[in-house]
N, C-alpha and C. Protein backbone atom coordinates (compact mmCIF):
# COMPACT_ATOMS: atom_id res chain seq x y z
N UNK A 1 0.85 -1.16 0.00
CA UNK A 1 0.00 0.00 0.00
C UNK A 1 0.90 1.24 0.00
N UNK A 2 0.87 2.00 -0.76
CA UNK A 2 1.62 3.27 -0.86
C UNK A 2 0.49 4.25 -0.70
N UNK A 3 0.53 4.88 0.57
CA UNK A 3 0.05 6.48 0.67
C UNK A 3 0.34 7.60 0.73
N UNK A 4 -0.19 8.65 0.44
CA UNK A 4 0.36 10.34 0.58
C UNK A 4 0.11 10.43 1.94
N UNK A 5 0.98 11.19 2.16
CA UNK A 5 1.04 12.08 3.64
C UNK A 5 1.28 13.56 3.66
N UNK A 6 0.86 14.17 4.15
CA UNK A 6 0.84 16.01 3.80
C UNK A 6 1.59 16.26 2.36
N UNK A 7 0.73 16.02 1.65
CA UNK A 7 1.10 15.91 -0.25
C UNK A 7 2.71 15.48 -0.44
N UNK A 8 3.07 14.29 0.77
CA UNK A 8 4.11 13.55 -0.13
C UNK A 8 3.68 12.31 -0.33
N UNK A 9 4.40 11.70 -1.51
CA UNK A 9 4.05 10.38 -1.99
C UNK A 9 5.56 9.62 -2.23
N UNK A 10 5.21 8.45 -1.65
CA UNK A 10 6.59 7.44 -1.89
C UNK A 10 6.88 7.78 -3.25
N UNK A 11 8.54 7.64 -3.26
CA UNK A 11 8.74 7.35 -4.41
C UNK A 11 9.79 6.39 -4.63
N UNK A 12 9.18 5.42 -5.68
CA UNK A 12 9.94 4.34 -5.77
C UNK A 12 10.68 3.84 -6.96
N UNK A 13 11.98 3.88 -6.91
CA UNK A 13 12.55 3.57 -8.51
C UNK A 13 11.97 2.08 -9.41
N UNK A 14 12.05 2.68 -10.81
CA UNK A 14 10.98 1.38 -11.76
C UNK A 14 11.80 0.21 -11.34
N UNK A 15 13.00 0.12 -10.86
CA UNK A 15 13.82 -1.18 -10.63
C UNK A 15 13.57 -1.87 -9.65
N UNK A 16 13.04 -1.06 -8.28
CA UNK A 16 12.37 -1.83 -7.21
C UNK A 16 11.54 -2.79 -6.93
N UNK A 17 11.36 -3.03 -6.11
CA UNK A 17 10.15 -4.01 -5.72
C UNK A 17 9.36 -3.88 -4.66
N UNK A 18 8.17 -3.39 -4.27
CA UNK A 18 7.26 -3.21 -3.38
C UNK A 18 6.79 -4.53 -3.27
N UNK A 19 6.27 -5.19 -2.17
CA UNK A 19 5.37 -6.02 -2.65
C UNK A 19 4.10 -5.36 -2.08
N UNK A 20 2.93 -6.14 -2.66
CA UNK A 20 1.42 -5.71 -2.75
C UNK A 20 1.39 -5.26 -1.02
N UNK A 21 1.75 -6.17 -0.04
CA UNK A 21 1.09 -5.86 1.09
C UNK A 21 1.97 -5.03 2.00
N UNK A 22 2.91 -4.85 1.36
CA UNK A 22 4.35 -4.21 2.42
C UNK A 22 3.24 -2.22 2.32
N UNK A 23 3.44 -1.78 3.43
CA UNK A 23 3.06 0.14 3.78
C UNK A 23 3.88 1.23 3.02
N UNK A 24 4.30 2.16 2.92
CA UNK A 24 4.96 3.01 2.86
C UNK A 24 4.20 4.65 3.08
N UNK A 25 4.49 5.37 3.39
CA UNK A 25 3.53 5.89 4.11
C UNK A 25 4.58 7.43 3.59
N UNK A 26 4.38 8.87 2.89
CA UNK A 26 4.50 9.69 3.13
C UNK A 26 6.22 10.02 2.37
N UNK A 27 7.28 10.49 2.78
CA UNK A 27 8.41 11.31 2.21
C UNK A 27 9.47 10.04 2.45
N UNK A 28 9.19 8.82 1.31
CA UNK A 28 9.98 7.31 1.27
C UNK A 28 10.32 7.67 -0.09
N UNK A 29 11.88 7.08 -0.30
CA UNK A 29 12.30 6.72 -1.36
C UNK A 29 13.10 5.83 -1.34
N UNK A 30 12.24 4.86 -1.88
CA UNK A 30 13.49 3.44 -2.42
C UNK A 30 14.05 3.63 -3.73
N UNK A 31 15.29 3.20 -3.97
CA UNK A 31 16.56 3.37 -4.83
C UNK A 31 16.61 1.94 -5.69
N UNK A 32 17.28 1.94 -6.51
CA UNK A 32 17.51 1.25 -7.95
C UNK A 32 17.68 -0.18 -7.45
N UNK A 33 17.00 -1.54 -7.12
CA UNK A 33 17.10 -2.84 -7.31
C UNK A 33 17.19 -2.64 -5.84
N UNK A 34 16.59 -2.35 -5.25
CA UNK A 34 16.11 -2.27 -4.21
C UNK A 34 14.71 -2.90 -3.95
N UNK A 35 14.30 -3.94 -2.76
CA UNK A 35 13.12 -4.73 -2.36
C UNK A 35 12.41 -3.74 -0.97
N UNK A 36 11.21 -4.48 -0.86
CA UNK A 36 10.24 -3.76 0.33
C UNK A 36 9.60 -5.19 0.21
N UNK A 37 9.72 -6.12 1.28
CA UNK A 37 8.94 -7.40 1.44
C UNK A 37 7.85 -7.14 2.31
N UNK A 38 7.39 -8.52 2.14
CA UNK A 38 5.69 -8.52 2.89
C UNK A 38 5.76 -7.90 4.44
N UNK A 39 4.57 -7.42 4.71
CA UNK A 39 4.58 -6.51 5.65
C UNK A 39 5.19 -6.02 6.45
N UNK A 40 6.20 -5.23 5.30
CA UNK A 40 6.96 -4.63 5.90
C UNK A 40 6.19 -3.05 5.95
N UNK A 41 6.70 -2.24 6.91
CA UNK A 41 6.17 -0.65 7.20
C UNK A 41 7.21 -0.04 7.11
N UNK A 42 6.97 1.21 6.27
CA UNK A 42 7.70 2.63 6.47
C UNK A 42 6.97 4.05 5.86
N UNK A 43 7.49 4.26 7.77
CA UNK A 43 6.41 5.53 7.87
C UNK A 43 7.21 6.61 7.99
N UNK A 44 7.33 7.23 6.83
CA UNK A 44 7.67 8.79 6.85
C UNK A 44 6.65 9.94 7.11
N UNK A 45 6.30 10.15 8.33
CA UNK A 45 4.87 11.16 8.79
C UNK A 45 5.84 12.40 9.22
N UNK A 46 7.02 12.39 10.01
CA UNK A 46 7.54 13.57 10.63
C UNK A 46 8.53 13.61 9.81
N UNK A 47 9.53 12.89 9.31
CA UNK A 47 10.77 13.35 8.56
C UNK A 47 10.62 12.03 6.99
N UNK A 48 12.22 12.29 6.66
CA UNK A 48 12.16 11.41 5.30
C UNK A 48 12.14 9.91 5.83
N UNK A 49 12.27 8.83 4.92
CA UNK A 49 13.21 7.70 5.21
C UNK A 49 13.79 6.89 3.64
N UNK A 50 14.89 7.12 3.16
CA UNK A 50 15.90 6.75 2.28
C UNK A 50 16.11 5.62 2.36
N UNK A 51 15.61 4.50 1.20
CA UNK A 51 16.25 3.62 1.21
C UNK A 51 17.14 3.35 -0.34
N UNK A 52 18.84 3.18 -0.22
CA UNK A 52 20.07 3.02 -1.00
C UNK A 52 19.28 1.74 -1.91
N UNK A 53 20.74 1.76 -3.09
CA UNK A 53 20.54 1.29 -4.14
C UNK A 53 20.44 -0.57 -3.34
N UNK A 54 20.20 -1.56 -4.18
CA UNK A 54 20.37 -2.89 -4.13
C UNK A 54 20.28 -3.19 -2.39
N UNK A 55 19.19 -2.63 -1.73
CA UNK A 55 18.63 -3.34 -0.14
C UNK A 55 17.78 -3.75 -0.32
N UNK A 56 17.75 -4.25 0.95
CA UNK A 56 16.32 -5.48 1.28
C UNK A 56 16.04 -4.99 2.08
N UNK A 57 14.85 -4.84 2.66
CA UNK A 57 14.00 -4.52 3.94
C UNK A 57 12.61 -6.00 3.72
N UNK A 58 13.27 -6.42 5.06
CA UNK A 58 12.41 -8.07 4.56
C UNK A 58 11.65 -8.07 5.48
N UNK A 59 10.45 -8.61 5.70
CA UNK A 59 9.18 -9.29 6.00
C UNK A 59 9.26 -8.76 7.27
N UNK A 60 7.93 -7.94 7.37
CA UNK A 60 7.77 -7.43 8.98
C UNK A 60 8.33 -6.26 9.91
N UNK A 61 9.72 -6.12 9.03
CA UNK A 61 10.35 -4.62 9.26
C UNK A 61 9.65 -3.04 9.45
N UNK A 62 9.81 -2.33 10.49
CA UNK A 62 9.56 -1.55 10.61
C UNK A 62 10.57 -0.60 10.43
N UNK A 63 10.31 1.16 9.82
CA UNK A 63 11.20 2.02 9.65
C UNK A 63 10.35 3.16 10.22
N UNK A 64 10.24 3.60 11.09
CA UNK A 64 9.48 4.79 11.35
C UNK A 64 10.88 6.15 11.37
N UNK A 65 10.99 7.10 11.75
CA UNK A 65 11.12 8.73 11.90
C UNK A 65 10.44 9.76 13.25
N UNK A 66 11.53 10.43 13.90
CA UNK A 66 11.06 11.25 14.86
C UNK A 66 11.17 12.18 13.70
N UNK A 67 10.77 13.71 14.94
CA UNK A 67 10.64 15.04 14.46
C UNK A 67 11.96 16.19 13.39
N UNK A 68 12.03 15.53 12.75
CA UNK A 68 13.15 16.30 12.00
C UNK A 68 14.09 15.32 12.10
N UNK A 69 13.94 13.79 12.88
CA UNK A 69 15.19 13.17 12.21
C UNK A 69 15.02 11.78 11.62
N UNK A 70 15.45 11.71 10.44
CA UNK A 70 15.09 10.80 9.26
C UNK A 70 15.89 9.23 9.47
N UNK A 71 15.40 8.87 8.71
CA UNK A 71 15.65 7.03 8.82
C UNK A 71 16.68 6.99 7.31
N UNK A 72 18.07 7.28 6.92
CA UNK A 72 18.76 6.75 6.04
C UNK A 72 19.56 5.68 5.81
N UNK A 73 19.23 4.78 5.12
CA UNK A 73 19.52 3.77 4.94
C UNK A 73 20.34 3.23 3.23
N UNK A 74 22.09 3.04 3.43
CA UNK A 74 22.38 3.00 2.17
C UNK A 74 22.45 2.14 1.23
N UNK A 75 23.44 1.95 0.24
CA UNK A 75 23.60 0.88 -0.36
C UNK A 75 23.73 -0.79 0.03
N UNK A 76 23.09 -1.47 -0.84
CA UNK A 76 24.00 -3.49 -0.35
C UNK A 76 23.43 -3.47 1.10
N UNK A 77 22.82 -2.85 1.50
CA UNK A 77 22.29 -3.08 3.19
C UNK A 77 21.32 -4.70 3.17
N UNK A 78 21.34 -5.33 3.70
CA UNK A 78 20.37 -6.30 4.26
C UNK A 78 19.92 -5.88 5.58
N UNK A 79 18.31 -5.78 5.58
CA UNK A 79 17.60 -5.72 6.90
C UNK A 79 16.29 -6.73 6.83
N UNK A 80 17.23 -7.48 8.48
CA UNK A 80 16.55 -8.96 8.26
C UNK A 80 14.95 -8.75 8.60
N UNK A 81 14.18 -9.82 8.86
CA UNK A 81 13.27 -9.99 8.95
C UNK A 81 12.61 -9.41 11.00
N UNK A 82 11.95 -7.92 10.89
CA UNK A 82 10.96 -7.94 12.14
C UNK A 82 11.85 -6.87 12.60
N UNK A 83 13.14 -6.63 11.83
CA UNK A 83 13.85 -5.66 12.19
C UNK A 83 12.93 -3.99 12.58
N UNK A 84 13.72 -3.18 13.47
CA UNK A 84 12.63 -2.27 13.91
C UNK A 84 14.17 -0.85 13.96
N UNK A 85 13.52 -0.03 12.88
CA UNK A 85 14.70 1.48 12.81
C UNK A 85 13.69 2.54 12.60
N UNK A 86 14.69 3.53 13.29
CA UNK A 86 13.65 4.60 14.19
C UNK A 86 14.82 5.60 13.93
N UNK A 87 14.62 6.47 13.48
CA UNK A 87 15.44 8.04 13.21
C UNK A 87 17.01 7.30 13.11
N UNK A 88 17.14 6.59 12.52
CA UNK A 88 18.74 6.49 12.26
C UNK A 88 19.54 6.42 10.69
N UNK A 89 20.68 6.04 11.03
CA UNK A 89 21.89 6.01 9.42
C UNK A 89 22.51 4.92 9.50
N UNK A 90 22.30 4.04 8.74
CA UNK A 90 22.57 2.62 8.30
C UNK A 90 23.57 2.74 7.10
N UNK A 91 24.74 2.74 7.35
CA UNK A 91 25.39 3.08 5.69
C UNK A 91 25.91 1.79 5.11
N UNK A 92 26.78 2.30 4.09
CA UNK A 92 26.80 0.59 3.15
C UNK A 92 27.29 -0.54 3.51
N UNK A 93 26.89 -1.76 2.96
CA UNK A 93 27.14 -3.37 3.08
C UNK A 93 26.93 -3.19 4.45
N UNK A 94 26.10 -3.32 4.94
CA UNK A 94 25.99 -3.64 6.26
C UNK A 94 24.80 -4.75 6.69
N UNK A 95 24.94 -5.25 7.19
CA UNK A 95 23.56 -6.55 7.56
C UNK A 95 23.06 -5.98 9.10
N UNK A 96 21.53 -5.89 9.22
CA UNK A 96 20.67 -5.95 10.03
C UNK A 96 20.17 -7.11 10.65
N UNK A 97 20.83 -7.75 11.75
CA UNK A 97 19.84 -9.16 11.87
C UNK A 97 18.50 -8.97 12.54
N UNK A 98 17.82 -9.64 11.77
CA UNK A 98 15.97 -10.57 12.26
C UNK A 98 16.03 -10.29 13.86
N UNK A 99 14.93 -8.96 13.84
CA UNK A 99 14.49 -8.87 15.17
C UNK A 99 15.70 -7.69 16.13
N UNK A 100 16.48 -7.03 15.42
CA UNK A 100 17.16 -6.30 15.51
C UNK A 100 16.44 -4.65 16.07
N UNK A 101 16.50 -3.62 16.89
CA UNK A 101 16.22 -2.10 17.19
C UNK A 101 17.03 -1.85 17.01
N UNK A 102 16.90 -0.58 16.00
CA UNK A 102 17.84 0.33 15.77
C UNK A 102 17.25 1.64 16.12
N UNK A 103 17.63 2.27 17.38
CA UNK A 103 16.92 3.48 17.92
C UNK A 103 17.76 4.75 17.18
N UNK A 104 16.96 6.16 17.71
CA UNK A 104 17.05 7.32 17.98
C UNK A 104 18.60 7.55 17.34
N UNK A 105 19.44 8.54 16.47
CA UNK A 105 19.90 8.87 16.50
C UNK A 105 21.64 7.93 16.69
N UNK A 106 21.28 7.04 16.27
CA UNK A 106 22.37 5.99 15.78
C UNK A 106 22.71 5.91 14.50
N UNK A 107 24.22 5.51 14.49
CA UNK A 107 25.07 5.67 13.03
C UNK A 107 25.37 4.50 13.01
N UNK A 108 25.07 3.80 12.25
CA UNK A 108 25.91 2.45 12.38
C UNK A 108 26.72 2.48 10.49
N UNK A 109 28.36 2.60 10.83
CA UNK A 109 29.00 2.40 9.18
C UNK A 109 29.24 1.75 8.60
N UNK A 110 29.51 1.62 7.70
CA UNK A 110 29.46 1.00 7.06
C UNK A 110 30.39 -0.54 6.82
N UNK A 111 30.46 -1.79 6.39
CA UNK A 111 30.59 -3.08 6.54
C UNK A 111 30.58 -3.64 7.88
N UNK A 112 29.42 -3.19 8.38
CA UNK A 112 29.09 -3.70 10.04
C UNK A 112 28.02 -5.08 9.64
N UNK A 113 27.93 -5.71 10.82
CA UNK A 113 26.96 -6.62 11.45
C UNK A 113 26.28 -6.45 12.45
N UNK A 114 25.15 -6.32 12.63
CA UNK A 114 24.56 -5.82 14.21
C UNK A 114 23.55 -7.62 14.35
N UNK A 115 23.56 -8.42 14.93
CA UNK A 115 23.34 -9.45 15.43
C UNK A 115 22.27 -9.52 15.46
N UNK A 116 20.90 -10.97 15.70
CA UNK A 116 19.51 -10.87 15.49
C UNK A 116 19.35 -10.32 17.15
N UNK A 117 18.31 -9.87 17.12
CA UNK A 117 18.02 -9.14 18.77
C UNK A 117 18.76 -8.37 19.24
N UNK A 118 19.73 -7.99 18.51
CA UNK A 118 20.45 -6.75 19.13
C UNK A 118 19.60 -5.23 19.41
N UNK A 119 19.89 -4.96 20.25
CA UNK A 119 18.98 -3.49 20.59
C UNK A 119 20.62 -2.39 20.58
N UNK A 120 20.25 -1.36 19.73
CA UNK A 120 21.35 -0.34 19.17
C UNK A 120 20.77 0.73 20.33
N UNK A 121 21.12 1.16 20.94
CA UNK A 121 20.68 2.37 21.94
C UNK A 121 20.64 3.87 21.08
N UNK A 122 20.23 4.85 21.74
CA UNK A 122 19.86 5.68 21.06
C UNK A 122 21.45 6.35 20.94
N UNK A 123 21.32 7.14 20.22
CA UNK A 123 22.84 8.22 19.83
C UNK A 123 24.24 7.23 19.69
N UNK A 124 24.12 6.20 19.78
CA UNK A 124 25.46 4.96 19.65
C UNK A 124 25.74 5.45 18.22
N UNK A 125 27.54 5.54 18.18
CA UNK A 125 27.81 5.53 17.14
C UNK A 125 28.86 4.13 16.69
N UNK A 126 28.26 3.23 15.87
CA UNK A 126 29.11 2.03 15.87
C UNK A 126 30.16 2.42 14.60
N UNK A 127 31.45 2.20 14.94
CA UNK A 127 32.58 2.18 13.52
C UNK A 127 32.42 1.03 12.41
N UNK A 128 32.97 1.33 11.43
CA UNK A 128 33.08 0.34 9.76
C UNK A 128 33.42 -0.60 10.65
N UNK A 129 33.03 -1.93 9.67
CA UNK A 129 33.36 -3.28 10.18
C UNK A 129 33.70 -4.11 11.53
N UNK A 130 32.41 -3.62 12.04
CA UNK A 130 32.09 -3.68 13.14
C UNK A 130 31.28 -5.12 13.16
N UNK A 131 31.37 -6.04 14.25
CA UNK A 131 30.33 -7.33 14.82
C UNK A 131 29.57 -6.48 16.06
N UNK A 132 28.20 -6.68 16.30
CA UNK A 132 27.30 -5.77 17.18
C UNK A 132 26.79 -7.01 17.88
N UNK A 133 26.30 -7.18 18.71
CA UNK A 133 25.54 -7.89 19.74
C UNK A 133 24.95 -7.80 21.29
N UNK A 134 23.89 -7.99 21.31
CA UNK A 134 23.33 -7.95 22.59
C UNK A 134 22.19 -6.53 23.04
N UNK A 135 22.18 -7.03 24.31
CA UNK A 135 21.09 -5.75 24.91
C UNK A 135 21.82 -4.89 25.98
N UNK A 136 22.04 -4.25 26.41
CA UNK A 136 22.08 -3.71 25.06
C UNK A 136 23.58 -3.65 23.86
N UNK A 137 23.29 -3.11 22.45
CA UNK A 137 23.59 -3.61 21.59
C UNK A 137 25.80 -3.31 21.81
N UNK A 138 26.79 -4.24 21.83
CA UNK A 138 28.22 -3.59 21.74
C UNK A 138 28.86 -4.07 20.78
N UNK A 139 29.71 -3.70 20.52
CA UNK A 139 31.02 -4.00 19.54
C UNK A 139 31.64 -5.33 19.72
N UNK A 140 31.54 -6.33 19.74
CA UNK A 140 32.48 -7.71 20.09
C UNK A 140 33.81 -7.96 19.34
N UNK A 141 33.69 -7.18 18.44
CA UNK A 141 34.99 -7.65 17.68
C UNK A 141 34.91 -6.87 15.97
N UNK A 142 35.73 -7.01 15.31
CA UNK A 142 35.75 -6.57 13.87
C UNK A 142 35.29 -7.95 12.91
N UNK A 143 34.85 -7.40 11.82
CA UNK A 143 34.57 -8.60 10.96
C UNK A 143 35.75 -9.30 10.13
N UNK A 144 35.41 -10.32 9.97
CA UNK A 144 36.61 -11.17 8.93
C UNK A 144 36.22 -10.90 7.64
N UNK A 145 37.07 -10.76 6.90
CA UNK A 145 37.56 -10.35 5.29
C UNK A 145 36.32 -11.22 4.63
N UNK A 146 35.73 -13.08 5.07
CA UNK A 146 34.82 -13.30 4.68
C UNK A 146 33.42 -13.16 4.85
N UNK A 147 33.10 -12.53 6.69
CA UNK A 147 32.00 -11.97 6.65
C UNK A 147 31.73 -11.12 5.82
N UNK A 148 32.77 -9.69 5.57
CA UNK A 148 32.45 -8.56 4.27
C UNK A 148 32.08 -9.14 3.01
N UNK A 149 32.96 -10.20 2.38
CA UNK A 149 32.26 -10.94 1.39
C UNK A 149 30.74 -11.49 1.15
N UNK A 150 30.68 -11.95 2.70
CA UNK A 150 29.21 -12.47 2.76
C UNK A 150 28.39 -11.15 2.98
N UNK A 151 28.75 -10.30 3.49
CA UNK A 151 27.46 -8.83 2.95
C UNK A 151 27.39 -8.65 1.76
N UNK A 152 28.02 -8.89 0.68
CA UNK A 152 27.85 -8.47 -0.31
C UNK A 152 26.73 -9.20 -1.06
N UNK A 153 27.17 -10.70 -0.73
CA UNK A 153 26.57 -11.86 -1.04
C UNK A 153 25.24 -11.80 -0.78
N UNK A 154 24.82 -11.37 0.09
CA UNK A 154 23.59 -11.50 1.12
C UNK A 154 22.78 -10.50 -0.21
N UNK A 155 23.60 -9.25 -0.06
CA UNK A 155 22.83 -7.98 -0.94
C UNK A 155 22.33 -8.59 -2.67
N UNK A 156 23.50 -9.39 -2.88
CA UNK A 156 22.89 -9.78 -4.52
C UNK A 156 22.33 -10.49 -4.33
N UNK A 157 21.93 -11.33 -3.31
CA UNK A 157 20.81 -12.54 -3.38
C UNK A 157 19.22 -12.16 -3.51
N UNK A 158 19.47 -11.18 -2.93
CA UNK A 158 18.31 -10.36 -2.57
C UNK A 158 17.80 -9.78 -3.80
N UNK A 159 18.75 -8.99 -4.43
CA UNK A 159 18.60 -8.51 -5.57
C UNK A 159 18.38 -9.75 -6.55
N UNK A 160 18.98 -10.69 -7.03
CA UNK A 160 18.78 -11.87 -7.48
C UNK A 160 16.78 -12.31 -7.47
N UNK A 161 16.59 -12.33 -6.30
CA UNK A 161 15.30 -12.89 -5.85
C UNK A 161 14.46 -12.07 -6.15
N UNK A 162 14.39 -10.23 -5.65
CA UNK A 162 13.71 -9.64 -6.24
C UNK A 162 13.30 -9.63 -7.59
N UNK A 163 14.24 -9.29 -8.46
CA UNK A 163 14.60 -9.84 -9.79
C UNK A 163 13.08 -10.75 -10.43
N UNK A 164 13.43 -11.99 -9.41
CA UNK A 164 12.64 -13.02 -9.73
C UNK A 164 11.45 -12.99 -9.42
N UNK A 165 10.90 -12.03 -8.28
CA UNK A 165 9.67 -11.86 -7.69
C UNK A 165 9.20 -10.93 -9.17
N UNK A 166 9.76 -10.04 -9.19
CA UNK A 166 9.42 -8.88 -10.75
C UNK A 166 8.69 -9.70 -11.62
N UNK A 167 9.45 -11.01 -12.36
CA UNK A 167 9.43 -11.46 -13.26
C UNK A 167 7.62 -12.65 -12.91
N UNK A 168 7.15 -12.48 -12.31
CA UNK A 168 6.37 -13.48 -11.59
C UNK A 168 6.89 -14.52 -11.20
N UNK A 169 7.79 -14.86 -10.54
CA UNK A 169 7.90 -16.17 -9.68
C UNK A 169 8.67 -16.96 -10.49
């Protein structure tokens, strides 16, 4: 369902993929081979929310926005399934795990991992190639040369599949 909100309307590149039942709500833009899976929500009512070229925002995800501060989200990102982001900056190759908060005013950079159930506290700023885990959410360690590989991996699969969802099945 795509709706207007104070005369803005999603906008979504022809390369994307909405699916039928996923929300979007108001000042959204998804980017080039980029997915929006089943009920997933994003509600831009108070600020924007950006989603980068070739991401996933999968099944059940929420993206909401406080008052003037926006939900950006960049390139090759995977955000797993039930995941929940709220006024933050997600930058590239980075993976979101299933069931993941990403609060208020968090940076997380780019070739990170933030773990399934990790809760990101508000204003945390996590560094590049970063492993995230826990409640609340810390740094455990840096990633290996093949986790970064496997973000990438993760991102074309996605793209791959969308692809295939486009095409009918």
């Amino acid at each position: 369902m795509i709706l207007k909100y104070r005369n803005k309307t999603p906008v979504i590149d022809t390369t994307a993929l909405v699916v039928e039942n996923a929300t979007l709500i108001g000042e959204v833009y998804v980017g080039q081979y980029s997915s929006i899976w089943f009920s997933a929500v994003l509600r831009a009512d108070l600020a924007c929310i950006s989603i980068g070229n070739h991401t996933s925002v999968q099944d059940g995800t929420v993206i909401h926005v406080a008052e003037n501060l926006p939900t950006k989200v960049g390139n090759y990102v995977t955000i797993g399934h039930g995941a929940i982001l709220h006024g933050c900056m997600i930058k590239d190759y980075t993976l979101i795990g299933s069931g993941a908060n990403i609060l208020d005013e968090v940076v997380i950079e780019q070739n990170s991992i933030i773990a399934a159930g990790t809760v990101v506290t508000p204003k945390t700023i996590i560094p590049a190639n970063s492993m995230v885990m826990g409640v609340p959410g810390k740094v455990v360690r840096e990633i290996t040369p093949e986790e970064r590989f496997l973000l990438r991996e993760h991102a074309a699969a996605y793209v791959e599949l969308m692809k295939n969802y486009k095409l009918g099945g």
